[in-house]
Protein backbone atom coordinates (compact mmCIF):
# COMPACT_ATOMS: atom_id res chain seq x y z
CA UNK A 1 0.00 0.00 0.00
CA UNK A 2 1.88 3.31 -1.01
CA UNK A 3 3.38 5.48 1.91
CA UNK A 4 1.59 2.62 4.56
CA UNK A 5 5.23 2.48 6.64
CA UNK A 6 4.74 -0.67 8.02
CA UNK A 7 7.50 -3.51 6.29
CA UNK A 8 5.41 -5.83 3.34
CA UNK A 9 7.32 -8.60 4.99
CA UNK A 10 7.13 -7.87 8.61
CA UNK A 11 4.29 -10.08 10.94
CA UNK A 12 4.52 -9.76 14.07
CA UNK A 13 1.79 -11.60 16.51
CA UNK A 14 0.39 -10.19 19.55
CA UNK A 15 -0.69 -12.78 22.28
CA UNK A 16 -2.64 -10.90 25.13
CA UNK A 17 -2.83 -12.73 28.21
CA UNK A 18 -1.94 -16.52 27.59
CA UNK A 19 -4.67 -18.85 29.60
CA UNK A 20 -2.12 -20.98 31.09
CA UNK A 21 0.05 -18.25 32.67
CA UNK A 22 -2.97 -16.38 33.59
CA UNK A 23 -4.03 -19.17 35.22
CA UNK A 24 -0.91 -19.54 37.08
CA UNK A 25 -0.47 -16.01 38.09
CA UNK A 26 -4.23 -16.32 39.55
CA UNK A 27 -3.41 -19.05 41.51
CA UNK A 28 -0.81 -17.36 42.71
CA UNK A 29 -1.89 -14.58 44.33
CA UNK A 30 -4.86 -16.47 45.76
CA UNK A 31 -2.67 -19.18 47.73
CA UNK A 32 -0.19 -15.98 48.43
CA UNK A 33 2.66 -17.77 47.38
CA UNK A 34 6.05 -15.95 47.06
CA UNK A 35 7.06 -13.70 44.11
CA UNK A 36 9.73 -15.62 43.27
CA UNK A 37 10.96 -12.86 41.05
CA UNK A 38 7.28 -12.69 39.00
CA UNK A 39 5.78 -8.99 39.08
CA UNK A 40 2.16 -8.67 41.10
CA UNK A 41 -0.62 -8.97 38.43
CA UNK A 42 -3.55 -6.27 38.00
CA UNK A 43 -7.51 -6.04 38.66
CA UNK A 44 -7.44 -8.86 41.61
CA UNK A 45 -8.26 -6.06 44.11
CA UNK A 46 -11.75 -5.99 42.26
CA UNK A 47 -12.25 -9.58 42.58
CA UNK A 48 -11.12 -10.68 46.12
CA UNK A 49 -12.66 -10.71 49.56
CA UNK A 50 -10.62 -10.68 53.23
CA UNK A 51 -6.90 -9.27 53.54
CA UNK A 52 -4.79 -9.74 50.28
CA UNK A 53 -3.80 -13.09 50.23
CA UNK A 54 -7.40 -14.56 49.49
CA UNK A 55 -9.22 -14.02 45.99
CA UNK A 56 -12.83 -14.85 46.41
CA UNK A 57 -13.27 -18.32 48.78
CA UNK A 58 -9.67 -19.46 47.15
CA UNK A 59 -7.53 -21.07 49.80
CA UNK A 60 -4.69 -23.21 50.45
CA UNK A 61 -6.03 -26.88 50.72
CA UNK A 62 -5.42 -27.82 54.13
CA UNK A 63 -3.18 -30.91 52.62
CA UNK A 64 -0.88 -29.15 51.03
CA UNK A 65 2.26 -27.22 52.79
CA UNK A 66 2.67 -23.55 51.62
CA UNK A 67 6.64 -24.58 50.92
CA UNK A 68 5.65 -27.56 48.77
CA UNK A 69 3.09 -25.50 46.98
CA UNK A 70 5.62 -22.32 46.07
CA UNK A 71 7.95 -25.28 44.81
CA UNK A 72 5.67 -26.52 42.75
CA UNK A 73 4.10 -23.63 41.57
CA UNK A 74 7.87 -22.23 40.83
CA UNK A 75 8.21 -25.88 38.63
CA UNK A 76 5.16 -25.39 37.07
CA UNK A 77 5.66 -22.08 36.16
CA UNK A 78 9.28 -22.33 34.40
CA UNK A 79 8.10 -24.98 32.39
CA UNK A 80 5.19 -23.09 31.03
CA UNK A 81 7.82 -20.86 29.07
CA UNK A 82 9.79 -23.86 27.21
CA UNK A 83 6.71 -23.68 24.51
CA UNK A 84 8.10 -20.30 24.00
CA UNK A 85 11.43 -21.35 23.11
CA UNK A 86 11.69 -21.19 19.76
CA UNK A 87 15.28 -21.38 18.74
CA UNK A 88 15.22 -24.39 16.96
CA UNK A 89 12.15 -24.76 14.90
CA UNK A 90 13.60 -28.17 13.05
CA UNK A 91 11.26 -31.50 13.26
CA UNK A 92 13.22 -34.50 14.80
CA UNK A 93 11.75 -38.07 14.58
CA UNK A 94 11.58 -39.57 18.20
CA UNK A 95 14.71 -41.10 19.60
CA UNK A 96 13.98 -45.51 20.94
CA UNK A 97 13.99 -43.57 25.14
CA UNK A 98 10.63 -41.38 23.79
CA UNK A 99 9.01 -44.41 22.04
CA UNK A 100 9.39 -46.78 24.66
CA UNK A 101 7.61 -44.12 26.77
CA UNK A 102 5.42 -42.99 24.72
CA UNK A 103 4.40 -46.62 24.23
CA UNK A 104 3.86 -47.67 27.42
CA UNK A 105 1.32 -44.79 28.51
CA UNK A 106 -2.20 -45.76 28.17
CA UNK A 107 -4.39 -44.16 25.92
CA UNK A 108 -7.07 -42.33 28.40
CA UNK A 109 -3.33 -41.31 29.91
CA UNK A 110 -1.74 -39.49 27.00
CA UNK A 111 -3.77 -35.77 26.85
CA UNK A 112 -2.79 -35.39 30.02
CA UNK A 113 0.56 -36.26 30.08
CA UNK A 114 1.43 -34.50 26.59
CA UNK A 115 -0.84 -31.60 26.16
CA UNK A 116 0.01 -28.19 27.25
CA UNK A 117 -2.24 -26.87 30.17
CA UNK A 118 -2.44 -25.92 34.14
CA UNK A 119 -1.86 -29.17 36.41
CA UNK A 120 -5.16 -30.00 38.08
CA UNK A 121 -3.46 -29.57 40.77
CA UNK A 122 -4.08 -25.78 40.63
CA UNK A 123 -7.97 -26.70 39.91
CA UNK A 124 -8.19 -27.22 43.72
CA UNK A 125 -8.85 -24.72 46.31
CA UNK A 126 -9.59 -21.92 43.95
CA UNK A 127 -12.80 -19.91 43.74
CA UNK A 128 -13.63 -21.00 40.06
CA UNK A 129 -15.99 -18.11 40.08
CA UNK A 130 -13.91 -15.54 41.02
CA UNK A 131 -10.83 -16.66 38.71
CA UNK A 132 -13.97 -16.43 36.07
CA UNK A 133 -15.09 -12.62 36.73
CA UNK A 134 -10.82 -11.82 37.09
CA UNK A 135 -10.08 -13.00 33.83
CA UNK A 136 -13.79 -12.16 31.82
CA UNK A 137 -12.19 -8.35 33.10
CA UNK A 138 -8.75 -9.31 31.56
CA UNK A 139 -10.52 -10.40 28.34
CA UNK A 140 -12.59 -6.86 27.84
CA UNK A 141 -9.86 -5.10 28.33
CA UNK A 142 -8.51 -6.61 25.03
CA UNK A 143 -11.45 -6.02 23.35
CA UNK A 144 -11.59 -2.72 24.16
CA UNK A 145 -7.88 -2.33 23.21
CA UNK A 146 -9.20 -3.98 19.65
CA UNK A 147 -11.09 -1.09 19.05
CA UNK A 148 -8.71 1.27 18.91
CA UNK A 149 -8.25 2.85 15.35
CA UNK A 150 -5.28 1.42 13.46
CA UNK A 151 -3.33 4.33 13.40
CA UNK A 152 -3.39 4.49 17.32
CA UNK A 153 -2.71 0.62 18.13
CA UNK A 154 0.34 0.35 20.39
CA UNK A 155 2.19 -1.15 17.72
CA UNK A 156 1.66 1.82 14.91
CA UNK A 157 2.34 3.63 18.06
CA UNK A 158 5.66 2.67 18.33
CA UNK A 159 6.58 1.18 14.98
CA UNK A 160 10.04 2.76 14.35
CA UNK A 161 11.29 0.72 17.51
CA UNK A 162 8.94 -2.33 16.14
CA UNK A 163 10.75 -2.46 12.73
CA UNK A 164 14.25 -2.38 14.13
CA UNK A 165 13.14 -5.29 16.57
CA UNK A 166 12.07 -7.04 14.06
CA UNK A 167 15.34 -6.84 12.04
CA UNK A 168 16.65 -8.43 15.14
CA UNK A 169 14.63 -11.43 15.26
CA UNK A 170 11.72 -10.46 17.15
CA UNK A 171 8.12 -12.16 15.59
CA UNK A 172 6.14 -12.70 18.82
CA UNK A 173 4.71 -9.90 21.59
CA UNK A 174 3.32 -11.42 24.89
CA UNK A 175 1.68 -9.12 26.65
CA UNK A 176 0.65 -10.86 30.32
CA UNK A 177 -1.44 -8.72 33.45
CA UNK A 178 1.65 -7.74 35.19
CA UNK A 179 1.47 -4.32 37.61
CA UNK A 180 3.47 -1.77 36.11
CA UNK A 181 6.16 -1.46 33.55
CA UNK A 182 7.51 -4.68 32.42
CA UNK A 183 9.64 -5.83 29.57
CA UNK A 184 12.07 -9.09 28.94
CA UNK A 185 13.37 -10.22 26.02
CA UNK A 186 13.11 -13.54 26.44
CA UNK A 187 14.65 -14.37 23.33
CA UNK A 188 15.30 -13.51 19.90
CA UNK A 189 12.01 -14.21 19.11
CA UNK A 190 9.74 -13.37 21.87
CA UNK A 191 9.22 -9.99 23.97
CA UNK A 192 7.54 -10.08 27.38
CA UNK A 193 5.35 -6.94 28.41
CA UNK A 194 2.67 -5.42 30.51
CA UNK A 195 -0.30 -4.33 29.33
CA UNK A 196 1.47 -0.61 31.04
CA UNK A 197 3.81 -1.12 29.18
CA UNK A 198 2.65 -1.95 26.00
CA UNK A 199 0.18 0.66 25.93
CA UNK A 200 2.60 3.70 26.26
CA UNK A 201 4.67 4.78 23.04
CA UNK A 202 7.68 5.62 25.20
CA UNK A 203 7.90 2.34 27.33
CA UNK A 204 6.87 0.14 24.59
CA UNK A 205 9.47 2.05 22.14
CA UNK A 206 11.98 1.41 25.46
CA UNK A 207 10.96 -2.23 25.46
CA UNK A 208 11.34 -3.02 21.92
CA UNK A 209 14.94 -2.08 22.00
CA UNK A 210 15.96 -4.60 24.80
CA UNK A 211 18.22 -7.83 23.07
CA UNK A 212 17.74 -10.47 23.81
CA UNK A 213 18.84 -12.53 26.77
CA UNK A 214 19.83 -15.69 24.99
């Protein structure tokens, strides 16, 4: 399209607010587990009930140590970013080890044990209906963002800093419901932000020129 300054070749895709990190982060706050280096996340002050460390009727269950459930949250949590490691895109056939697994799981046994989603573990002691209302609030905020005219999007916003990114590798924008201003380059491909962030030229701009930290 003549003098439209966005790159012919240049896609980038946005990702607002990916449902199993969402989930996670919800969890969370509602078990007050520790930061363990993860910003606070917005809009739970609108959802929960009691003192801070209780979203809705969410609770600990009784059965479960707080120290065993900030480990395995902390598991949980680093995993959920491998998907997002995207260095090697190349298609490898499965080595005998993966086979012989793979083989011996039953086959009500294998969604669970290959597909990509929260632990039911994190399904218990959680107000289902508060999570719900938290996240339906996450989700019109994105629509609302969607109705922005083009010209104004974040990314038209800041598309100098976009284009140069994008020379550098960068093809995928995560934008999760961290507090405040937040930005990691997680990698060449992928950029971390808050929806702050994200939504003000200057930060955004800022965040677009981090490299990478791999």
């Amino acid at each position: 399209m003549p003098g439209n300054p966005w790159p012919r070749d240049m896609v980038i895709s946005i990702d607002e607010n990916d449902a199993l990190l969402v989930r996670l982060l919800f969890v969370r706050a509602a078990w007050g587990l520790g930061a363990n280096g993860v910003p606070a996340v917005v809009g739970l002050g609108e959802v929960g009930t009691g003192a801070g460390r209780v979203i809705g009727s969410s609770r600990l269950p009784p059965d479960v140590g707080f120290a065993k459930a900030d480990y395995l949250w902390r598991d949980e949590w680093e995993r959920s970013w491998e998907r997002f490691d995207v260095r090697d895109r190349r298609v490898r056939p499965m080595d005998a080890r993966q086979r012989e697994v793979l083989d011996a799981t039953p086959d009500a046994d294998l969604g669970a044990a290959y597909l990509i989603g929260p632990s039911r573990f994190w399904s218990e002691g959680i107000d289902e209906e508060a999570f719900d209302r938290w996240n339906h609030g996450l989700f019109e905020r994105t629509i609302q963002g969607h109705r922005t005219p083009l010209e104004e999007s974040p990314e038209r916003r800041a598309l100098p800093a976009l284009v140069s990114a994008w020379k550098t590798g960068l093809t995928n924008i995560l934008q999760l419901p961290f507090a405040g201003d937040f930005a990691e380059r997680i990698n060449a491909n992928y950029l971390v932000v808050s929806e702050e962030t994200r939504l003000d030229a200057a930060l955004y701009s800022r965040a677009l020129a981090l490299p990478s930290i791999t």
